[in-house]
Protein backbone atom coordinates (compact mmCIF):
# COMPACT_ATOMS: atom_id res chain seq x y z
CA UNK A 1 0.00 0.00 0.00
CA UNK A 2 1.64 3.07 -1.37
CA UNK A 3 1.22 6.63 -0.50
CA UNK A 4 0.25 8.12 -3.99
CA UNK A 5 -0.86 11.05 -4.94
CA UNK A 6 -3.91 10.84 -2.82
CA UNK A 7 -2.26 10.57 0.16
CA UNK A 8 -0.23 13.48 -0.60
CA UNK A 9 -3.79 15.58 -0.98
CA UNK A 10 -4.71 14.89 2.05
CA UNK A 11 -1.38 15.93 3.78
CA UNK A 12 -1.48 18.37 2.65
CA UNK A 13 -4.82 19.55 2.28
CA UNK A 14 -4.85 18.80 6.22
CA UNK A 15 -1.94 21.37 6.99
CA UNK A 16 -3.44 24.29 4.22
CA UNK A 17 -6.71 23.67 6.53
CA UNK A 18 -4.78 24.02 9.65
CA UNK A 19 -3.05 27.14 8.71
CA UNK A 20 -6.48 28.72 6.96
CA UNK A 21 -7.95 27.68 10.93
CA UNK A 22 -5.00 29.30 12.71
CA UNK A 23 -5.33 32.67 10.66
CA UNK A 24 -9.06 32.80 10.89
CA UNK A 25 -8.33 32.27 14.39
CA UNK A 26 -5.84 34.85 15.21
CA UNK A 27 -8.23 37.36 13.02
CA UNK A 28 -11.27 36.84 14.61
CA UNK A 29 -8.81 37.31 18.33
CA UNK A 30 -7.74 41.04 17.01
CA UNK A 31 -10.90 41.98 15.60
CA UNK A 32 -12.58 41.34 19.50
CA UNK A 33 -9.61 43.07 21.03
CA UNK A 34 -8.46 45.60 19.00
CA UNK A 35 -4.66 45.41 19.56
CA UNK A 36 -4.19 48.32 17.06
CA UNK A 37 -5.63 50.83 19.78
CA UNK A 38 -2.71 52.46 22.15
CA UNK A 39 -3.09 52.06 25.71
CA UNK A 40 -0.91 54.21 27.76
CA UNK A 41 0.98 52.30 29.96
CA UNK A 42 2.11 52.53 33.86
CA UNK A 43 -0.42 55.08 35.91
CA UNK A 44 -0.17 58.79 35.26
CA UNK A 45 1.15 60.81 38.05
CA UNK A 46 0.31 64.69 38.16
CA UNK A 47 3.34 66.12 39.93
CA UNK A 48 2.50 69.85 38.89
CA UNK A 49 -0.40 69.39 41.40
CA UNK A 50 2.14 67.72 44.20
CA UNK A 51 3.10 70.11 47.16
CA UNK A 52 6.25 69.35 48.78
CA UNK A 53 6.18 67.86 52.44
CA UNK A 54 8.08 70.35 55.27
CA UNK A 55 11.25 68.33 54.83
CA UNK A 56 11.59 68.50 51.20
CA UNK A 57 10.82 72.53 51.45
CA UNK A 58 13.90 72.50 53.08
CA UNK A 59 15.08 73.41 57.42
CA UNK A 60 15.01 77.08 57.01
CA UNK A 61 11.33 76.74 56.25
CA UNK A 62 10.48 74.18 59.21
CA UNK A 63 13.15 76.41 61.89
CA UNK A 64 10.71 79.04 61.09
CA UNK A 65 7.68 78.11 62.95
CA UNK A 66 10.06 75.73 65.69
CA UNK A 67 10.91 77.29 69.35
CA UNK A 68 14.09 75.42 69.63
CA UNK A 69 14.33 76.67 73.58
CA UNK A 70 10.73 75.33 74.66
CA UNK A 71 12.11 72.50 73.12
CA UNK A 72 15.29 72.02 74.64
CA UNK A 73 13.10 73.19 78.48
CA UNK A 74 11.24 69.66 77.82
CA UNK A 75 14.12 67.52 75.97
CA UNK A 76 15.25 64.07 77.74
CA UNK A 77 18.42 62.91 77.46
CA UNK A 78 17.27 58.99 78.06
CA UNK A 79 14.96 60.02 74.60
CA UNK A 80 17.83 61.16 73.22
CA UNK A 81 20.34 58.22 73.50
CA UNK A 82 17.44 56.26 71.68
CA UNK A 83 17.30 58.51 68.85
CA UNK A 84 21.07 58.60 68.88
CA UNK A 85 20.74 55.17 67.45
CA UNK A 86 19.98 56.55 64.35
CA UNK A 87 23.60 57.86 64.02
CA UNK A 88 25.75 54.92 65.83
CA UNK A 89 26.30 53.39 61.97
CA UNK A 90 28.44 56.24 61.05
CA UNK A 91 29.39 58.15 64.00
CA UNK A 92 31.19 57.71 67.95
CA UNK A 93 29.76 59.76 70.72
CA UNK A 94 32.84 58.30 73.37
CA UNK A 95 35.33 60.87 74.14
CA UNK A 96 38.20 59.89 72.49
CA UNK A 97 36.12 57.66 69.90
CA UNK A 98 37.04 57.22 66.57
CA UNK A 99 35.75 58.36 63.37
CA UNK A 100 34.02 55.90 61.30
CA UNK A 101 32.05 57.48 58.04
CA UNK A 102 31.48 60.53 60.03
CA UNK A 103 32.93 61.86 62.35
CA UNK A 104 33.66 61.27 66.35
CA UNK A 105 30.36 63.25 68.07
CA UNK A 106 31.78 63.71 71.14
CA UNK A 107 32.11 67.45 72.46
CA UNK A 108 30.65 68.61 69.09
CA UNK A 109 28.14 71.20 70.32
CA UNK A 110 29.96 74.79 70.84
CA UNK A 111 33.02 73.31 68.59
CA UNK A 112 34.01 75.23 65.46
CA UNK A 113 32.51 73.24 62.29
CA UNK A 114 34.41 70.36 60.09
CA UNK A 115 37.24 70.66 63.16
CA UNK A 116 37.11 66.58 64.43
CA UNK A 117 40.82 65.54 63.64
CA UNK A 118 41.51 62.98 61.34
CA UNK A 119 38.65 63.52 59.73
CA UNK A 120 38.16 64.84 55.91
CA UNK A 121 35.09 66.78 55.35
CA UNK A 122 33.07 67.41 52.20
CA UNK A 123 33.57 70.27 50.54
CA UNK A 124 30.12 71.05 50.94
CA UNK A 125 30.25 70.97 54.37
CA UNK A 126 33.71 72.48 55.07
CA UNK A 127 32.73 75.81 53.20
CA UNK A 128 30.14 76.43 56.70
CA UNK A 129 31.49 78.84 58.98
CA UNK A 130 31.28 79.57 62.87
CA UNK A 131 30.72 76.89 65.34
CA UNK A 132 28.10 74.25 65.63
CA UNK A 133 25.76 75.59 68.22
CA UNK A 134 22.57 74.05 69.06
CA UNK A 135 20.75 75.91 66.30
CA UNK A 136 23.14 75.48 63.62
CA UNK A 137 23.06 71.58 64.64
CA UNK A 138 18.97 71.34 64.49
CA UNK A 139 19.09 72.70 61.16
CA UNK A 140 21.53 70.26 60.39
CA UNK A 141 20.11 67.68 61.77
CA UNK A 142 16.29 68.56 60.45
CA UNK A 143 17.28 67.99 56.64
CA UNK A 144 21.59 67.66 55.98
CA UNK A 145 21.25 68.08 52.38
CA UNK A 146 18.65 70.94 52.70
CA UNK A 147 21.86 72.73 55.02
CA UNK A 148 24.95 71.89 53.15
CA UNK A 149 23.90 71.04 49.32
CA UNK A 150 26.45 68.08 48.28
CA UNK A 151 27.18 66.70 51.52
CA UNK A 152 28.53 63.00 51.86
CA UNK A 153 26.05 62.72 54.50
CA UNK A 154 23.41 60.64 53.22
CA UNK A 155 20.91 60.67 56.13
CA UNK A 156 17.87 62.20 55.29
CA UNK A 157 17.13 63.94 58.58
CA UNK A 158 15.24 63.70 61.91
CA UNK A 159 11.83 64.95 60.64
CA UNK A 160 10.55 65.35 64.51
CA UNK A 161 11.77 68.25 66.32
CA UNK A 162 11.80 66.60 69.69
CA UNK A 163 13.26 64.09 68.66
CA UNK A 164 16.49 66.88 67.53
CA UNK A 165 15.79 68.17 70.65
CA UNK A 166 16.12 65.25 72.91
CA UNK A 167 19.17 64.21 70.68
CA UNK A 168 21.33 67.31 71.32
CA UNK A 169 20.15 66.89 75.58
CA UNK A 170 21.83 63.48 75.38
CA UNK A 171 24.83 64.97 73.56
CA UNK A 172 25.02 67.71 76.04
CA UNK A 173 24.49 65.59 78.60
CA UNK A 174 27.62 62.89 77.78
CA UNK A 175 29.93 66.51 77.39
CA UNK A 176 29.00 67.01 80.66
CA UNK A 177 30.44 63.42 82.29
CA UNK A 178 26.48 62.36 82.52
């Protein structure tokens, strides 16, 4: 039994029937969906409308309406040393400590600015003047890029003023032997 020329037809007359199914197919799938349409993709964000949060407006904005001294009445140094953990990655507060990223925070409020030895300061930061008093360090510590544009310091900030408050107490504090 031989596979003539009749068994040829049917070959392929079964494949030209498969492909005429597949087209109708995929036809019939674009006409119900209609790929050709654009659909924008991703969700559409209106940023014009946006308005920036008090720590991306920047410290000078936020000092503004802060009373750093009613603050500092009712800071607590035990506060503090938990919010100090915030900075123990990248900075001592021992007397005597080392530097590590930043600098040694030991006897740092009152001291001139970018004055820790051994350690190299940004540019950024180094062109700041006078000494780091408490105000200077709130703003500092409120938003550090917002104070010094193009410092290495890539902490974003303390966004609660008490919380800067009760920091700077517990600085104060260890200064004074406590």
């Amino acid at each position: 039994m031989g596979v003539g020329s009749f068994g040829f037809n049917r070959v392929a007359t079964a494949i030209l029937l498969a492909s005429f199914i597949i087209l109708l197919v995929s036809n019939v799938v674009d006409l119900l969906y209609n790929p050709d349409e654009d659909q924008p993709r991703g969700y559409s964000v209106d940023v014009a409308s946006r308005q920036p949060t008090a720590t991306e407006a920047g410290a000078g904005d936020a000092q503004q309406d802060v009373d750093l001294a009613s603050l500092m009445s009712s800071a607590s140094p035990d506060r503090g040393r938990s919010v100090s953990k915030k900075c123990v990655a990248c900075h001592t507060f021992d007397k005597g400590g080392p530097n590590r990223v930043g600098p040694n925070l030991w006897g740092i409020i009152g001291a001139k600015k970018c004055n820790t030895p051994g350690f190299t300061y940004s540019k950024a930061l180094s062109s700041k003047q006078g000494n780091w008093s408490e105000e200077e360090l709130f703003k500092f510590l409120k938003n550090p890029q917002s104070y010094a544009s193009g410092t290495r310091m890539s902490f974003v900030g303390i966004s609660k003023p008490q919380d800067i408050a009760d920091l700077l107490a517990y600085m104060k504090q260890l200064e004074q032997g406590g």
